[in-house]
PDB file of N, CA and C in Angstrom:
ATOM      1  N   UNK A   1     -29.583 -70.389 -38.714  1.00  0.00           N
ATOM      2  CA  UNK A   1     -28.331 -70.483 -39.432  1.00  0.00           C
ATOM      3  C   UNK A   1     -27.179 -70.470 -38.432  1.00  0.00           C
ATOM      4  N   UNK A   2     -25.945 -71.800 -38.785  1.00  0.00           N
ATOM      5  CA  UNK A   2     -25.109 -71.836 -37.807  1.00  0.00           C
ATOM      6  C   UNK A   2     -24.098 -70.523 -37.578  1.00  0.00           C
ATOM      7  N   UNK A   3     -23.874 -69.815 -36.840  1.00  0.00           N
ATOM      8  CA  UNK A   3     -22.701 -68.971 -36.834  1.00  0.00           C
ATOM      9  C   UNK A   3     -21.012 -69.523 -37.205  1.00  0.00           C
ATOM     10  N   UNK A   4     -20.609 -68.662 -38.706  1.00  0.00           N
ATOM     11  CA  UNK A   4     -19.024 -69.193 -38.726  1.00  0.00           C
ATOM     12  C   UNK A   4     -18.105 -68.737 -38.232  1.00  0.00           C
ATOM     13  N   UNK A   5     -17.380 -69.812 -37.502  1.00  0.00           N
ATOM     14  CA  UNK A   5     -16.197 -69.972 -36.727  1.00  0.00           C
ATOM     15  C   UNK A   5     -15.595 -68.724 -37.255  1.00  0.00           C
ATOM     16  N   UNK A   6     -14.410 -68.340 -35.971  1.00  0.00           N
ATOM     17  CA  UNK A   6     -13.067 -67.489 -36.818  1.00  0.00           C
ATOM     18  C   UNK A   6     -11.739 -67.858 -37.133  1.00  0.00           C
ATOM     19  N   UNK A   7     -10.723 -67.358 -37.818  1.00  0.00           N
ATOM     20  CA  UNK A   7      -9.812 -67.957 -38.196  1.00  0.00           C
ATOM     21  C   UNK A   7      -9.076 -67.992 -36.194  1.00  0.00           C
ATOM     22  N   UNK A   8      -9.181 -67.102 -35.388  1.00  0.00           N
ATOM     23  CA  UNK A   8      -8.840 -67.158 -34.619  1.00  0.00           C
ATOM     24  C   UNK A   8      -9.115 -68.452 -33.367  1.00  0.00           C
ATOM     25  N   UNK A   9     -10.177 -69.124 -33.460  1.00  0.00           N
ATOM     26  CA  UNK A   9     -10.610 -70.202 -32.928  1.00  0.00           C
ATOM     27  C   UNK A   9     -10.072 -71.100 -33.737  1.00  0.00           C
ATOM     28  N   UNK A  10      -9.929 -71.189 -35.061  1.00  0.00           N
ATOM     29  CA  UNK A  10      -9.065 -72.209 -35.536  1.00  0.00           C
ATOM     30  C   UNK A  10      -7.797 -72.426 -35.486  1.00  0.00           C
ATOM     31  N   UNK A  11      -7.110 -71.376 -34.920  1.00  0.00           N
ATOM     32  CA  UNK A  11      -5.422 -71.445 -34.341  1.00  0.00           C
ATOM     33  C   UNK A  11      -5.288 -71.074 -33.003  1.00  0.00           C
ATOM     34  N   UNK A  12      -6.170 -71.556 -32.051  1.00  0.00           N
ATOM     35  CA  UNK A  12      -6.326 -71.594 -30.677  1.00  0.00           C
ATOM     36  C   UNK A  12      -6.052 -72.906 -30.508  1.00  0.00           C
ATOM     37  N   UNK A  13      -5.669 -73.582 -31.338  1.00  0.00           N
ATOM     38  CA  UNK A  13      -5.708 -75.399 -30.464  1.00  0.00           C
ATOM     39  C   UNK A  13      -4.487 -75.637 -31.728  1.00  0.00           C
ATOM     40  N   UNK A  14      -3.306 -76.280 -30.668  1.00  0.00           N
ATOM     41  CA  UNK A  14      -1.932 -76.770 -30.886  1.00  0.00           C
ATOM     42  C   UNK A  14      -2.542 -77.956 -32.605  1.00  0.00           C
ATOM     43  N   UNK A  15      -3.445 -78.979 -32.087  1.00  0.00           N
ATOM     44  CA  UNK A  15      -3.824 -79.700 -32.903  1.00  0.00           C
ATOM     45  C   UNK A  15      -4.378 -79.380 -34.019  1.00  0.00           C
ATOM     46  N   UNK A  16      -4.962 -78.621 -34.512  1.00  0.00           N
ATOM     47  CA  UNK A  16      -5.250 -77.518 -35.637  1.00  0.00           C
ATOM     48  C   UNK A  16      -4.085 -76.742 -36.040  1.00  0.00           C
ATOM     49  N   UNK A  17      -3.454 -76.165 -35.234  1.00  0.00           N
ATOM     50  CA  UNK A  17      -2.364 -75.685 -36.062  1.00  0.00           C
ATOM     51  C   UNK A  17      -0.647 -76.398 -36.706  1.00  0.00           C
ATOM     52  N   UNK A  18      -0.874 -77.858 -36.132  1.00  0.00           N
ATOM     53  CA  UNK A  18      -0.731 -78.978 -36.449  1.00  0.00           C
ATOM     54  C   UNK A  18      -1.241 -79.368 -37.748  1.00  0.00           C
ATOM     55  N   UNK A  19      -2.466 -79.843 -38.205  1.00  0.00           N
ATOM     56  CA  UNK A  19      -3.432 -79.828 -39.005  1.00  0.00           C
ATOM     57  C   UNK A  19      -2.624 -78.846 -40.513  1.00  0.00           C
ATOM     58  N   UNK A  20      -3.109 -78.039 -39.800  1.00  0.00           N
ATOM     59  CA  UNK A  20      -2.696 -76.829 -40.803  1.00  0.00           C
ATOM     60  C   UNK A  20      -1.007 -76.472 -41.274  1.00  0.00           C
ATOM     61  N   UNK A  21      -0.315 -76.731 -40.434  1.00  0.00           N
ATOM     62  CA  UNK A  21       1.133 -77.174 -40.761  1.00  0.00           C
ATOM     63  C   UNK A  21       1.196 -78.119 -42.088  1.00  0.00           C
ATOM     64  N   UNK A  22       0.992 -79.005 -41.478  1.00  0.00           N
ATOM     65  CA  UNK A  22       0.643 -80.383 -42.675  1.00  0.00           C
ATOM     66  C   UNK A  22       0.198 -80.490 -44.168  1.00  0.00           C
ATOM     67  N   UNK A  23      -1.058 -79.632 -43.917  1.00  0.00           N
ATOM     68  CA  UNK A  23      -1.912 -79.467 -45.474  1.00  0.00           C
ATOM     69  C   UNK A  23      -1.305 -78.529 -46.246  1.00  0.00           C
ATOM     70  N   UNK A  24      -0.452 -77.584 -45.418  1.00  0.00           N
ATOM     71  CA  UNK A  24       0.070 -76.222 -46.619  1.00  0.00           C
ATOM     72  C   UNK A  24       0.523 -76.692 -47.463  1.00  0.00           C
ATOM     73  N   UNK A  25       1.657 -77.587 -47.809  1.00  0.00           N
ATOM     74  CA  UNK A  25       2.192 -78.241 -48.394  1.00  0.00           C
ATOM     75  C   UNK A  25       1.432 -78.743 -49.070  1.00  0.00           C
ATOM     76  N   UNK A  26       0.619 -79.234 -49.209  1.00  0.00           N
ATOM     77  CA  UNK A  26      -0.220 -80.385 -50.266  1.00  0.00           C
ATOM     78  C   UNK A  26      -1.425 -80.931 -49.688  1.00  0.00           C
ATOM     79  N   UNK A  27      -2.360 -81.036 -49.945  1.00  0.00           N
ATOM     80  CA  UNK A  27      -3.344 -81.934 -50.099  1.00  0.00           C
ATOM     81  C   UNK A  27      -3.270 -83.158 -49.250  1.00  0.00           C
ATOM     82  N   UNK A  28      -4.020 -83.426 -47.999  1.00  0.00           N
ATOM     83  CA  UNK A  28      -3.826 -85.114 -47.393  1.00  0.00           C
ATOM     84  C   UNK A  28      -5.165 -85.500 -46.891  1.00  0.00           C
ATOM     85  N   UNK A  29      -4.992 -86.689 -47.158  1.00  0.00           N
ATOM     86  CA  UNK A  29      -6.609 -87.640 -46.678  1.00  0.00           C
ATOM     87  C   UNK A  29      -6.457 -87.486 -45.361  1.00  0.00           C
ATOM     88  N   UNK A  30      -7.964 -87.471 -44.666  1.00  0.00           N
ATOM     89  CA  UNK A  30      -8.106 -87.268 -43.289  1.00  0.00           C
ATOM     90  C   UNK A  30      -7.283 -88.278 -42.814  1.00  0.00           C
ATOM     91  N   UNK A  31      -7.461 -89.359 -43.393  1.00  0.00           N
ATOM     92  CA  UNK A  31      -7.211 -90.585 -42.034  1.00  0.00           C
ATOM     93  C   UNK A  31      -5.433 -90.100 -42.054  1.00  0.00           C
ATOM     94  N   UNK A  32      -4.981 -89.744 -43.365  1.00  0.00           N
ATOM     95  CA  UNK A  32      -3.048 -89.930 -42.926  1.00  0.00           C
ATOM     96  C   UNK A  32      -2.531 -89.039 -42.044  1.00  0.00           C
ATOM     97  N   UNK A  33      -3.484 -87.508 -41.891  1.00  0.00           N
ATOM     98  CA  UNK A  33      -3.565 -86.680 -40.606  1.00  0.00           C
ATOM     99  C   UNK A  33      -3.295 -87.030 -39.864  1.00  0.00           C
ATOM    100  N   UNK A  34      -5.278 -87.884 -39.292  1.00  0.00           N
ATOM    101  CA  UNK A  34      -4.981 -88.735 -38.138  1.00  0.00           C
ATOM    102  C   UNK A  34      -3.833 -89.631 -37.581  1.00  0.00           C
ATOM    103  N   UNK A  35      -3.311 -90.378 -38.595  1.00  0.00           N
ATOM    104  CA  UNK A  35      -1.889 -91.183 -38.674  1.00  0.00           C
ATOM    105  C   UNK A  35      -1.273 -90.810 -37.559  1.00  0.00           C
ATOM    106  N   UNK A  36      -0.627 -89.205 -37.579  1.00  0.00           N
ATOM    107  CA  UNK A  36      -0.118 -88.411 -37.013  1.00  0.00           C
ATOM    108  C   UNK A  36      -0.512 -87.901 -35.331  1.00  0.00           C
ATOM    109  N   UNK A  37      -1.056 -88.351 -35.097  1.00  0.00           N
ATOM    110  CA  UNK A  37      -1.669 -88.061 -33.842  1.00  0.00           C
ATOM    111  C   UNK A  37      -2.243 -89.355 -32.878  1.00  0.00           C
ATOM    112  N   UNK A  38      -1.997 -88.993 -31.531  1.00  0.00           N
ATOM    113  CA  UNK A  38      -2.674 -89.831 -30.589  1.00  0.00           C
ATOM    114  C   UNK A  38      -3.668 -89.571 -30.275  1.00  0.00           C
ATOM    115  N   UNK A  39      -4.628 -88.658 -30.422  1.00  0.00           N
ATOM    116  CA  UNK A  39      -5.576 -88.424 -30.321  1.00  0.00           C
ATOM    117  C   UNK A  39      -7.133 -89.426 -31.175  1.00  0.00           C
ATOM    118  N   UNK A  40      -8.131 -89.809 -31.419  1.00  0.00           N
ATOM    119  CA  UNK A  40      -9.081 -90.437 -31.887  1.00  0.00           C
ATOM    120  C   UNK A  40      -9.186 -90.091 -33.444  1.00  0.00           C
ATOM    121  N   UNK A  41      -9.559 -90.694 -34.134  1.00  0.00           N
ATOM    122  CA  UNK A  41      -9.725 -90.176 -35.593  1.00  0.00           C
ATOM    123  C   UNK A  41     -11.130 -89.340 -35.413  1.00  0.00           C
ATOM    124  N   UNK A  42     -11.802 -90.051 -34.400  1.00  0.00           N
ATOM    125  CA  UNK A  42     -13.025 -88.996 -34.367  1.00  0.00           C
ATOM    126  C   UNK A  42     -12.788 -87.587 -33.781  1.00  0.00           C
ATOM    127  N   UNK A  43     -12.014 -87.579 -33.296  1.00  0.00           N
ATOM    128  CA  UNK A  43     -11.354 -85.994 -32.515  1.00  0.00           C
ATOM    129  C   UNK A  43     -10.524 -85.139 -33.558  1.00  0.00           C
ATOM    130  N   UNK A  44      -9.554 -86.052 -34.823  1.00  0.00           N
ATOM    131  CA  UNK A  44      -8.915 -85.404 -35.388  1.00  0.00           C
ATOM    132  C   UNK A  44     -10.260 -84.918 -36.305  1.00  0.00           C
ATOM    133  N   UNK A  45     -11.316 -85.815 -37.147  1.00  0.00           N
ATOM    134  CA  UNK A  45     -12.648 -85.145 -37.988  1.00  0.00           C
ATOM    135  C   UNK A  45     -13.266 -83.679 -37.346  1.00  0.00           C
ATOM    136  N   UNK A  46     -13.492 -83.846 -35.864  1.00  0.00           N
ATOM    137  CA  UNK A  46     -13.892 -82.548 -34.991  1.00  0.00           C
ATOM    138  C   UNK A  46     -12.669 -81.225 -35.288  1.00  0.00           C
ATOM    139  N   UNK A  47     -11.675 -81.506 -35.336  1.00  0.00           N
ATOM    140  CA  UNK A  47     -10.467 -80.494 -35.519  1.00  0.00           C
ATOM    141  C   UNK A  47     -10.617 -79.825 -36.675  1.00  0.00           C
ATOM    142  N   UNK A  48     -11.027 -81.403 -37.751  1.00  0.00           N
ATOM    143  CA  UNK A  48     -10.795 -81.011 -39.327  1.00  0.00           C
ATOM    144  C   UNK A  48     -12.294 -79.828 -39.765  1.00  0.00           C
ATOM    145  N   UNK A  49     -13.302 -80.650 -38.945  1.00  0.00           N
ATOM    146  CA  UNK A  49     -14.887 -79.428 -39.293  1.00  0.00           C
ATOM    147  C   UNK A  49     -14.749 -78.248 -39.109  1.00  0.00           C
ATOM    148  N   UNK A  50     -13.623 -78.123 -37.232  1.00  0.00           N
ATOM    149  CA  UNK A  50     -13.328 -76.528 -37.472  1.00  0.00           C
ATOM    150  C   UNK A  50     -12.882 -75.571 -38.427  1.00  0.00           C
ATOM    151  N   UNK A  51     -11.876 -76.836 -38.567  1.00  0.00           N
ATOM    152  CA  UNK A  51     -10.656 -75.582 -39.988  1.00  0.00           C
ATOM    153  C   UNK A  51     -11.735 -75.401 -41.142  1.00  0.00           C
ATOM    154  N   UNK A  52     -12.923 -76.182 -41.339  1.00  0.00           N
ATOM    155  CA  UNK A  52     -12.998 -75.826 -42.458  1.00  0.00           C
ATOM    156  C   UNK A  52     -14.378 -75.033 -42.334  1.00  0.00           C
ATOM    157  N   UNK A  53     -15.164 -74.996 -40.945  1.00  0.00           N
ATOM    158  CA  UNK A  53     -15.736 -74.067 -40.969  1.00  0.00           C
ATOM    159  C   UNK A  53     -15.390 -72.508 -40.507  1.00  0.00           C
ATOM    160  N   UNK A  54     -14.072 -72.588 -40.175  1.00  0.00           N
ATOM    161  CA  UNK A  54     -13.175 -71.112 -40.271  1.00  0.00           C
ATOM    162  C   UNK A  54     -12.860 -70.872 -41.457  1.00  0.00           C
ATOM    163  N   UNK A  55     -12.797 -71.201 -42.594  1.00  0.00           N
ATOM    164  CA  UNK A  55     -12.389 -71.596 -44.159  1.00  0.00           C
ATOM    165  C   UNK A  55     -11.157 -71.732 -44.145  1.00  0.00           C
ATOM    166  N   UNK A  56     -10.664 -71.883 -43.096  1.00  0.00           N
ATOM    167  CA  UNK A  56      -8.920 -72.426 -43.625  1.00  0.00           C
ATOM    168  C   UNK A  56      -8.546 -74.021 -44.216  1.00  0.00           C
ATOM    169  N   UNK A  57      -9.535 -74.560 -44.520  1.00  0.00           N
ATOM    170  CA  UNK A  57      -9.554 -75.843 -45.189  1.00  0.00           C
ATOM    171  C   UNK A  57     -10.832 -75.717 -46.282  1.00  0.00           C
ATOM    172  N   UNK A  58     -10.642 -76.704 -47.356  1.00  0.00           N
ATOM    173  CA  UNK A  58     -11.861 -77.474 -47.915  1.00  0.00           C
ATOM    174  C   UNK A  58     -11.391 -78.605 -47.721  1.00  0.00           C
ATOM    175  N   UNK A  59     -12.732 -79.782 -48.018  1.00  0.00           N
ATOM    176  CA  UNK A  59     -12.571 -81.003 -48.256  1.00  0.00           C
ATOM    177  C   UNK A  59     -13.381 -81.155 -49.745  1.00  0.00           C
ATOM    178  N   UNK A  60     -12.262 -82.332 -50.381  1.00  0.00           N
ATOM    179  CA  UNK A  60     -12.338 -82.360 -51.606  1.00  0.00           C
ATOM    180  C   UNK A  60     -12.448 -84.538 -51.087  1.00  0.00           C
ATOM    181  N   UNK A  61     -14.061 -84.563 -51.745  1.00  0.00           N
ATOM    182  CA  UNK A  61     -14.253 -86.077 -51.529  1.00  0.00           C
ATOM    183  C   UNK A  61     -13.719 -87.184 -53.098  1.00  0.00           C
ATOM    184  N   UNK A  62     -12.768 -87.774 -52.690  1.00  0.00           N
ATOM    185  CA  UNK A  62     -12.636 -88.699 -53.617  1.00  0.00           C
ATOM    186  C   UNK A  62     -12.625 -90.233 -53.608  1.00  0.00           C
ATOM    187  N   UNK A  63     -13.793 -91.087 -53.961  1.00  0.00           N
ATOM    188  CA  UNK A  63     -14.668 -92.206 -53.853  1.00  0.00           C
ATOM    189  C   UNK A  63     -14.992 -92.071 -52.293  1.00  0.00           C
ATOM    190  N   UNK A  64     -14.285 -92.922 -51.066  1.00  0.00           N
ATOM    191  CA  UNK A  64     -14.531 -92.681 -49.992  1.00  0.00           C
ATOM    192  C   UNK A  64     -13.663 -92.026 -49.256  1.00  0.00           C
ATOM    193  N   UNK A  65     -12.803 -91.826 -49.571  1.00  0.00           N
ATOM    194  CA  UNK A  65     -11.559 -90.638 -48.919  1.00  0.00           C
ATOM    195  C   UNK A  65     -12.247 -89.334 -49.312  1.00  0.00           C
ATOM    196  N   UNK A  66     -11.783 -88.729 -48.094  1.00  0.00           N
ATOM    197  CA  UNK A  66     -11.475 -87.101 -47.869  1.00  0.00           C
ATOM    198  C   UNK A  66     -10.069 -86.124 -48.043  1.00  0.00           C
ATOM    199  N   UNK A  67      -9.896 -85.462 -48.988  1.00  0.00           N
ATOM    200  CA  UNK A  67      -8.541 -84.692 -48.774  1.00  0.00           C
ATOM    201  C   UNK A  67      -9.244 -83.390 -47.958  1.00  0.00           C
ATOM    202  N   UNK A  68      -8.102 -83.378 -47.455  1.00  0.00           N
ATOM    203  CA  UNK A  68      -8.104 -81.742 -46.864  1.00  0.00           C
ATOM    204  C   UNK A  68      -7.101 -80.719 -47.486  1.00  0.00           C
ATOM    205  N   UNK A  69      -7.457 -79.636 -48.730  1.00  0.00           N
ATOM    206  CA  UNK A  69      -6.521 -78.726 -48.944  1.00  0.00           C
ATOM    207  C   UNK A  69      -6.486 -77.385 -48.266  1.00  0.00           C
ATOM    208  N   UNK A  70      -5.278 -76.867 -47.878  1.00  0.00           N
ATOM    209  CA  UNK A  70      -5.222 -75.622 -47.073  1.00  0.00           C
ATOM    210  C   UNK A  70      -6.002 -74.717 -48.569  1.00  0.00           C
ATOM    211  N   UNK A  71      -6.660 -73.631 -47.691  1.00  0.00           N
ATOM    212  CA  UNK A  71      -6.725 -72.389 -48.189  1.00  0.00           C
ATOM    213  C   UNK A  71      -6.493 -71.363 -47.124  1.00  0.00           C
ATOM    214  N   UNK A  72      -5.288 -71.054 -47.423  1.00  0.00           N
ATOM    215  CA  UNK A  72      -4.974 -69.717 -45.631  1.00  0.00           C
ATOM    216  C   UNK A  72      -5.078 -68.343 -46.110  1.00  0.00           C
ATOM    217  N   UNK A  73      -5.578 -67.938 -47.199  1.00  0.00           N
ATOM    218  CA  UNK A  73      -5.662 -66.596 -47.542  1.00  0.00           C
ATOM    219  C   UNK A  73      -6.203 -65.893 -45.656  1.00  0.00           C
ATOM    220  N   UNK A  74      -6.658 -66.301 -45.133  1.00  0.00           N
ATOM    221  CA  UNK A  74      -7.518 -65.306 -43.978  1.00  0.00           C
ATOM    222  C   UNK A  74      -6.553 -65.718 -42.667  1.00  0.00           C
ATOM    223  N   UNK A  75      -5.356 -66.227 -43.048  1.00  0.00           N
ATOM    224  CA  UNK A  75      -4.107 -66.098 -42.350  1.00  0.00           C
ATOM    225  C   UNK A  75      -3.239 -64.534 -42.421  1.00  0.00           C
ATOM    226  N   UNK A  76      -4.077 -63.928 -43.418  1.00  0.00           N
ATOM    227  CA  UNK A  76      -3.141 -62.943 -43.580  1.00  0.00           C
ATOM    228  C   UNK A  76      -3.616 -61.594 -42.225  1.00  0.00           C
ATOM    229  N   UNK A  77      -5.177 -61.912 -42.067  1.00  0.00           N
ATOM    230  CA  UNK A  77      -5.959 -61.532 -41.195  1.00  0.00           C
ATOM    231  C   UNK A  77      -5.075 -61.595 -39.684  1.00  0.00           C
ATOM    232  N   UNK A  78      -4.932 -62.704 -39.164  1.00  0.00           N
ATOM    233  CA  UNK A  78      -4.102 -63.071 -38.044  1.00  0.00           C
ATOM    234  C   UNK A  78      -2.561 -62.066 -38.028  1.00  0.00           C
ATOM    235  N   UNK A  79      -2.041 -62.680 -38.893  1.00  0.00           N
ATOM    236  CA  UNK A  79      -0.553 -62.054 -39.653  1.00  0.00           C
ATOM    237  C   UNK A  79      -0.853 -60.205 -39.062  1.00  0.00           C
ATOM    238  N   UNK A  80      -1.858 -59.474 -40.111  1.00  0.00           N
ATOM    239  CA  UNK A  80      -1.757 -58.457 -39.620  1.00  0.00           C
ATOM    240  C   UNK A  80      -2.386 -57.790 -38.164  1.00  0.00           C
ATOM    241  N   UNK A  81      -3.176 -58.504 -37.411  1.00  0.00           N
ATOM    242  CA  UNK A  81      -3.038 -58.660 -36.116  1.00  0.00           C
ATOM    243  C   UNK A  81      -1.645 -58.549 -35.278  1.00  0.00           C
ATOM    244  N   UNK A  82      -1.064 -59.719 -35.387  1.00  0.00           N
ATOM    245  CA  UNK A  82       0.245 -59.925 -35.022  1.00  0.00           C
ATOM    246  C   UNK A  82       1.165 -59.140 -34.976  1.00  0.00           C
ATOM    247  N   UNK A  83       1.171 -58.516 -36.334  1.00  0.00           N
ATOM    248  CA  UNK A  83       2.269 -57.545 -36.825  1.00  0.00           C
ATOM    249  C   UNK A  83       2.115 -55.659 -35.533  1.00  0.00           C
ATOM    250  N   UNK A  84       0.954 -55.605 -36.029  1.00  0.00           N
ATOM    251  CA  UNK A  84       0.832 -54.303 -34.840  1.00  0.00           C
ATOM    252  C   UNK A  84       1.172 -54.640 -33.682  1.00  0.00           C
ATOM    253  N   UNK A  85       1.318 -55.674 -32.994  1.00  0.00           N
ATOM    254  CA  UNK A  85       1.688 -56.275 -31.343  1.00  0.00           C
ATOM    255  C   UNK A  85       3.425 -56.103 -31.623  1.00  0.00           C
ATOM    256  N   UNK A  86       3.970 -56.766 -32.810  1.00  0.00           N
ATOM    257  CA  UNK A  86       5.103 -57.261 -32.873  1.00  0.00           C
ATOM    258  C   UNK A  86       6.043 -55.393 -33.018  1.00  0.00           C
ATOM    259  N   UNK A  87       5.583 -54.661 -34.103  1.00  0.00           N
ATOM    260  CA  UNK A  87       5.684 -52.956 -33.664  1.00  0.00           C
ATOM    261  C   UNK A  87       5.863 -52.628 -32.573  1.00  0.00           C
ATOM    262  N   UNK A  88       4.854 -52.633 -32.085  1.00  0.00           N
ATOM    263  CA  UNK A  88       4.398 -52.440 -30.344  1.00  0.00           C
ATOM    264  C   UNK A  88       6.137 -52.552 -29.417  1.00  0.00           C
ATOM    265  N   UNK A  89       5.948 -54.241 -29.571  1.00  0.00           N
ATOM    266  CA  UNK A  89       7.436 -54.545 -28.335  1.00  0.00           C
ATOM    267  C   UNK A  89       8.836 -54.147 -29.200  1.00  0.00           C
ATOM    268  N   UNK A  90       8.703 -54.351 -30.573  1.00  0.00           N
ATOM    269  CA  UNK A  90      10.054 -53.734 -31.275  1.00  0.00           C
ATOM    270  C   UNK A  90      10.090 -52.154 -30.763  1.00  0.00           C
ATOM    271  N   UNK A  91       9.387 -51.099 -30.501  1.00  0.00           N
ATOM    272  CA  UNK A  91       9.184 -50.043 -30.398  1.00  0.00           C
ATOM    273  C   UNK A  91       9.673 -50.154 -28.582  1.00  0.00           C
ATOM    274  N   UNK A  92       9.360 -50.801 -27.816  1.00  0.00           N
ATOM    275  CA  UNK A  92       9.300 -51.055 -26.531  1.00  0.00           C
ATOM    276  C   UNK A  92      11.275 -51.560 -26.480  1.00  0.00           C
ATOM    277  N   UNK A  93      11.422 -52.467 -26.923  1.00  0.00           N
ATOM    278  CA  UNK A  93      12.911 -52.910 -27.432  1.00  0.00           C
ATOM    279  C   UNK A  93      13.703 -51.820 -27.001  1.00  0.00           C
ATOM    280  N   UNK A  94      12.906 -51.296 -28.257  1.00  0.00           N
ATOM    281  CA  UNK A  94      14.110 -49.834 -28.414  1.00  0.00           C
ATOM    282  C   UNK A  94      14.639 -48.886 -27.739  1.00  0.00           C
ATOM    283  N   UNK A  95      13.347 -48.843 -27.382  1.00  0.00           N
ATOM    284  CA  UNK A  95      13.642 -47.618 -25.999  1.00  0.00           C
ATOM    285  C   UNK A  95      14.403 -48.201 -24.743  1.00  0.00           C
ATOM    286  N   UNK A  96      13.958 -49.655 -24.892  1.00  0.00           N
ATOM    287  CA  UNK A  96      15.271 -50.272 -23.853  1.00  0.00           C
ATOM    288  C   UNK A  96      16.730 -50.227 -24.055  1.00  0.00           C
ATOM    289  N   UNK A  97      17.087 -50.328 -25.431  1.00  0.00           N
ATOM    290  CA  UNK A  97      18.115 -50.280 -25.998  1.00  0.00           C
ATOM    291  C   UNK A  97      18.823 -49.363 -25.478  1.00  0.00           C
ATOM    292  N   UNK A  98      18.170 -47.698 -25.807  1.00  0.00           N
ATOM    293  CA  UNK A  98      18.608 -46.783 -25.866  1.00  0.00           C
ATOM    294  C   UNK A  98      18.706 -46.507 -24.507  1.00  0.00           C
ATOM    295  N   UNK A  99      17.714 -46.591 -23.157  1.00  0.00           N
ATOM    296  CA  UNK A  99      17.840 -46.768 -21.993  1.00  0.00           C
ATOM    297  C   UNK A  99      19.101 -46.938 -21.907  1.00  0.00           C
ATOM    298  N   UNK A 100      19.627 -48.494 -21.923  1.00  0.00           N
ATOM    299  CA  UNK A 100      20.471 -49.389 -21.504  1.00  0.00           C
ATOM    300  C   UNK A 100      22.006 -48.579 -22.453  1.00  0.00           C
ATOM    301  N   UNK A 101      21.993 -47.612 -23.232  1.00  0.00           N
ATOM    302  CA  UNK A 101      23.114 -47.072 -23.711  1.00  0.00           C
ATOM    303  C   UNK A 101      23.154 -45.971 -22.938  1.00  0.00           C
ATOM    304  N   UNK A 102      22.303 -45.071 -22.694  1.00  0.00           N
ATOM    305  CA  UNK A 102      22.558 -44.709 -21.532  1.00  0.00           C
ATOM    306  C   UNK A 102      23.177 -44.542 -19.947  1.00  0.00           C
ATOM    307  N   UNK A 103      22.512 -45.382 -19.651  1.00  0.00           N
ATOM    308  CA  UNK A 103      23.329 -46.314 -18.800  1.00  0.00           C
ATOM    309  C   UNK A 103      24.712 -46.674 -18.714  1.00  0.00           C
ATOM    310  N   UNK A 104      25.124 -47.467 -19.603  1.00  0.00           N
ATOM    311  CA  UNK A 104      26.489 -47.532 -19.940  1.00  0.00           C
ATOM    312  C   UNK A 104      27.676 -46.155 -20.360  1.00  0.00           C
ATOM    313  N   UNK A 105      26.585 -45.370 -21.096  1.00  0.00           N
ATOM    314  CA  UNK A 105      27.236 -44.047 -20.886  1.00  0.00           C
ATOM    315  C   UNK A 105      27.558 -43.403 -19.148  1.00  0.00           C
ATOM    316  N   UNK A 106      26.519 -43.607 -18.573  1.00  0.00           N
ATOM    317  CA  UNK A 106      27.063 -42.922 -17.585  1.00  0.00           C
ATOM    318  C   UNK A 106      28.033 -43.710 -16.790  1.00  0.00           C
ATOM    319  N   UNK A 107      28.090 -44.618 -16.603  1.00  0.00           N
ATOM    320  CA  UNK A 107      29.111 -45.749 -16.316  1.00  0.00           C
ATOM    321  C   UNK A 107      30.096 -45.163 -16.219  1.00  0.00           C
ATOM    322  N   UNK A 108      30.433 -45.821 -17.628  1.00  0.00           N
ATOM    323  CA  UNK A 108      31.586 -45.427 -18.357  1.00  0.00           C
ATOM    324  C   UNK A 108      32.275 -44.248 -18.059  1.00  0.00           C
ATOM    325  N   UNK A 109      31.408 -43.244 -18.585  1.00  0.00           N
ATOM    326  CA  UNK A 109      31.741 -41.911 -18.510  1.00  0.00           C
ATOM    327  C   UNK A 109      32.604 -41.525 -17.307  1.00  0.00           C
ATOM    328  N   UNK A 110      31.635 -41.657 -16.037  1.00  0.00           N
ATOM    329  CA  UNK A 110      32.104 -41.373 -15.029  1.00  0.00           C
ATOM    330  C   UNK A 110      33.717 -42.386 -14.299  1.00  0.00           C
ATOM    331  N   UNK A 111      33.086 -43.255 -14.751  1.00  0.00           N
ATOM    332  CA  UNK A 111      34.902 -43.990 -14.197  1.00  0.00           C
ATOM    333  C   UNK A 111      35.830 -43.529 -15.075  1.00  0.00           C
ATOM    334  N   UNK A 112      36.013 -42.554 -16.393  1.00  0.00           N
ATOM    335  CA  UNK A 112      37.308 -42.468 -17.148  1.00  0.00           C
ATOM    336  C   UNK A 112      37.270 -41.305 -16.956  1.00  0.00           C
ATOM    337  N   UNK A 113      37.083 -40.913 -15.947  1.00  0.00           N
ATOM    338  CA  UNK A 113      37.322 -39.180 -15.117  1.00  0.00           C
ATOM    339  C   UNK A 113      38.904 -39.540 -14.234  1.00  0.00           C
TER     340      UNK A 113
END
C-alpha cells in the first residue's frame, strides 16, 4: 500500500501552491490550469496527483475532462503550525520593542539633564 503524501509536501512547490490558489475559488479542468503555466501539461498532471494524494484536491471526471475542486480543510493543519512560529517572533518583536524603548529612555533621559 502506497504511503499518503502530506499536506506539507503539497505546499513545498511554488507550482502547487499556484494550483491551489486557482481551484479555491471554483472548480477548473486540468488542461485550463495547465493554460497557466510554462511548464508541460504532463508536469502540471504530476503536481495535480500530488494535491490530490495530500487530499487537498479531488478530481471530479466529466465525459473526458477533469475538474479539480479544492478541498483545504487540512490547511487548517499547516495554519496551526504556522500560527505557534508566528507567537514565537510576535513574542520576540516585543521584547525588541520594549528593548528599543529602553534605549531611547536612556538617551533621552540622560541628554535633558
Amino acid at each position: 500500500m502506497k504511503a499518503r503524501r502530506d499536506v506539507y509536501q503539497a505546499i513545498a512547490d511554488p507550482t502547487r501552491r499556484a494550483i491551489i490558489g486557482m481551484i479555491a475559488a471554483g472548480p477548473q479542468n486540468v488542461n485550463t490550469i495547465a493554460e497557466h503555466f510554462t511548464v508541460t501539461r504532463q508536469a502540471i498532471s504530476l503536481h495535480v496527483k500530488i494535491l490530490e494524494d495530500c487530499g487537498l484536491i479531488v478530481i471530479h471526471r466529466q465525459g473526458r475532462d477533469r475538474f479539480c475542486e479544492a478541498q483545504l480543510d487540512q490547511l487548517s493543519e499547516v495554519a496551526s503550525w504556522v500560527e505557534q512560529y508566528r507567537q514565537h517572533y510576535e513574542r520576540k518583536l516585543d521584547k525588541l520593542e520594549t528593548y528599543l524603548e529602553q534605549l531611547k529612555k536612556a538617551k533621552y533621559g540622560k541628554s535633558k539633564k
